[in-house]
Protein backbone atom coordinates (compact mmCIF):
# COMPACT_ATOMS: atom_id res chain seq x y z
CA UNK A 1 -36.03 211.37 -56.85
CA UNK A 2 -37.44 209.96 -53.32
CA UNK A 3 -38.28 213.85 -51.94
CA UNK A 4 -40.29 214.45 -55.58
CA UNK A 5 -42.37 211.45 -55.33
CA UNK A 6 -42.89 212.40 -51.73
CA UNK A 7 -43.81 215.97 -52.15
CA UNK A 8 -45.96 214.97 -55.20
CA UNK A 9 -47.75 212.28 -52.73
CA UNK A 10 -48.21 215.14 -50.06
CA UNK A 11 -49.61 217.26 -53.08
CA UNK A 12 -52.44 214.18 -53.77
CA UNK A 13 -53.23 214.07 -50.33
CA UNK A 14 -54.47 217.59 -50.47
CA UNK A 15 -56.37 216.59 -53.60
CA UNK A 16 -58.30 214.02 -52.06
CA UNK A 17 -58.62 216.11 -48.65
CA UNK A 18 -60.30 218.83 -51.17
CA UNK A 19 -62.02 215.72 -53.52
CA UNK A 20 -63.63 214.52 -49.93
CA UNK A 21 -64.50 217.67 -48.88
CA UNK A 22 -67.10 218.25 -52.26
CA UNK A 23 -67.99 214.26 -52.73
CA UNK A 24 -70.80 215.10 -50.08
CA UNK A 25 -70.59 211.53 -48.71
CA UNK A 26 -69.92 209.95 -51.63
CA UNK A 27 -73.07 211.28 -53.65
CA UNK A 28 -71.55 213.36 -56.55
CA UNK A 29 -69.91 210.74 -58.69
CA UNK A 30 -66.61 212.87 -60.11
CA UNK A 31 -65.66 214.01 -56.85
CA UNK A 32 -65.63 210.42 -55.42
CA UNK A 33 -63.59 209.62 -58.53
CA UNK A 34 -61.43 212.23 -57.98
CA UNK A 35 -61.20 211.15 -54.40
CA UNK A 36 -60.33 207.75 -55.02
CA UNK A 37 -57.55 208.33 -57.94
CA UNK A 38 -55.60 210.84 -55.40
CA UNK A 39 -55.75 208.88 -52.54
CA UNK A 40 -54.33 205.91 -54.47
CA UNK A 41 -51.71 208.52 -56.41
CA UNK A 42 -50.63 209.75 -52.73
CA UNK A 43 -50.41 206.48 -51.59
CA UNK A 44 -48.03 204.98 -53.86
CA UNK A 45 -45.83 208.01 -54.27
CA UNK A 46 -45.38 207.68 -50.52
CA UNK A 47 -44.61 204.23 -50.56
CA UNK A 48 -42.05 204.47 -53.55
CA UNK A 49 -40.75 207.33 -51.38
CA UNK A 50 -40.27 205.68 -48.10
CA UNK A 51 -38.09 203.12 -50.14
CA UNK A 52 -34.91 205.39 -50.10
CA UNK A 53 -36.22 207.94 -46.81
CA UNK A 54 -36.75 206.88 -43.71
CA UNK A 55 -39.89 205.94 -42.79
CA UNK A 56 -40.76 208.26 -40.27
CA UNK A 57 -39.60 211.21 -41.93
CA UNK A 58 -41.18 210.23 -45.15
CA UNK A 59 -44.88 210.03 -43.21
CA UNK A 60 -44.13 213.30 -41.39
CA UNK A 61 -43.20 215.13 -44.16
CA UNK A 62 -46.25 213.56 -46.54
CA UNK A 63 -48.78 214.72 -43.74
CA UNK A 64 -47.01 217.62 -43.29
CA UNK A 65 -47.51 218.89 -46.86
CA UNK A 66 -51.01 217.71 -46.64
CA UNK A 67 -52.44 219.11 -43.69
CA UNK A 68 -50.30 222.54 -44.75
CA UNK A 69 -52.24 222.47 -48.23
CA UNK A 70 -55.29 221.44 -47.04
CA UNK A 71 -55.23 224.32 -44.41
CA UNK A 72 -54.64 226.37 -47.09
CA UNK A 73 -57.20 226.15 -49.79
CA UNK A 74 -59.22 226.44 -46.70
CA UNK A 75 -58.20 229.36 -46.59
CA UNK A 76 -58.49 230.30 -49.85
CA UNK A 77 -61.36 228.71 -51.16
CA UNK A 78 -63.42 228.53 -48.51
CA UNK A 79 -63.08 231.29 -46.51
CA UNK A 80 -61.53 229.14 -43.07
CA UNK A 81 -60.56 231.94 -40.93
CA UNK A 82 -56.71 233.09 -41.69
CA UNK A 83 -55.83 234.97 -37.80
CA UNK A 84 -52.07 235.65 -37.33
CA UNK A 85 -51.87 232.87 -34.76
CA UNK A 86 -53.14 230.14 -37.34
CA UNK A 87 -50.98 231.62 -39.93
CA UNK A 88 -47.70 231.54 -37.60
CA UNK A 89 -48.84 228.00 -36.59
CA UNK A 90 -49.15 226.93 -40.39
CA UNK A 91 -45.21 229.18 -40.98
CA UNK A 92 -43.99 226.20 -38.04
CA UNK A 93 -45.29 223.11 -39.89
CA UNK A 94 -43.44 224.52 -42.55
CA UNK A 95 -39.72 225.24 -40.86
CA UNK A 96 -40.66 221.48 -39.26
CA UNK A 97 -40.89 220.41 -42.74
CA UNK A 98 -37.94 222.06 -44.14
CA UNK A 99 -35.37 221.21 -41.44
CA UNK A 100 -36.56 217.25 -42.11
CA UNK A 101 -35.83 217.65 -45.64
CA UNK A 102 -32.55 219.80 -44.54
CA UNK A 103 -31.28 216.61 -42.23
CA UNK A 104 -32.03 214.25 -45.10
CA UNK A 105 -31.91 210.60 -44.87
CA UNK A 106 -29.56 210.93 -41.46
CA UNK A 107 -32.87 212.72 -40.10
């Protein structure tokens, strides 16, 4: 159950990446709302997570996922520039991911 609450925490922190992104500084109410639920959400999933994975692995993974997702729905959504070379850097954050989940807890 550890790895869902973590992957669901590295899920928030692209929400609130994204919720940042359009509060403008904290001027459009919903976004900052939006903001501040996720980041809480991410937060606590990764600290209910890092009670059964190790610490290290837990944080690497949770950025992991968020800096993967927030790469891509800049991407997607706003048109961030997808070259091969950023796309083959984003496919290595991803095998780095997988083999920490791979190794498990002995990681």
């Amino acid at each position: 159950m550890a790895w869902v609450w973590l992957i669901g925490g590295g899920l928030f922190e692209v929400a609130f990446t994204t919720c940042l992104r359009e509060a403008d500084g904290f001027r459009h109410p919903g976004w900052t709302v939006g903001f501040l639920v996720s980041v809480s959400l991410s937060m606590l999933l990764l600290e209910w997570a890092v009670r059964t994975i190790p610490m290290g692995t837990a944080y690497a993974v949770w950025t992991g996922i968020g800096a993967l997702g927030t790469v891509l729905i800049g991407i997607l959504w706003y048109g961030e520039p997808a070259t091969p070379l950023r796309l083959l850097l984003i496919l290595g954050a991803v095998s780095c991911i997988a083999g920490l989940k791979l190794l498990g807890s002995g990681a």
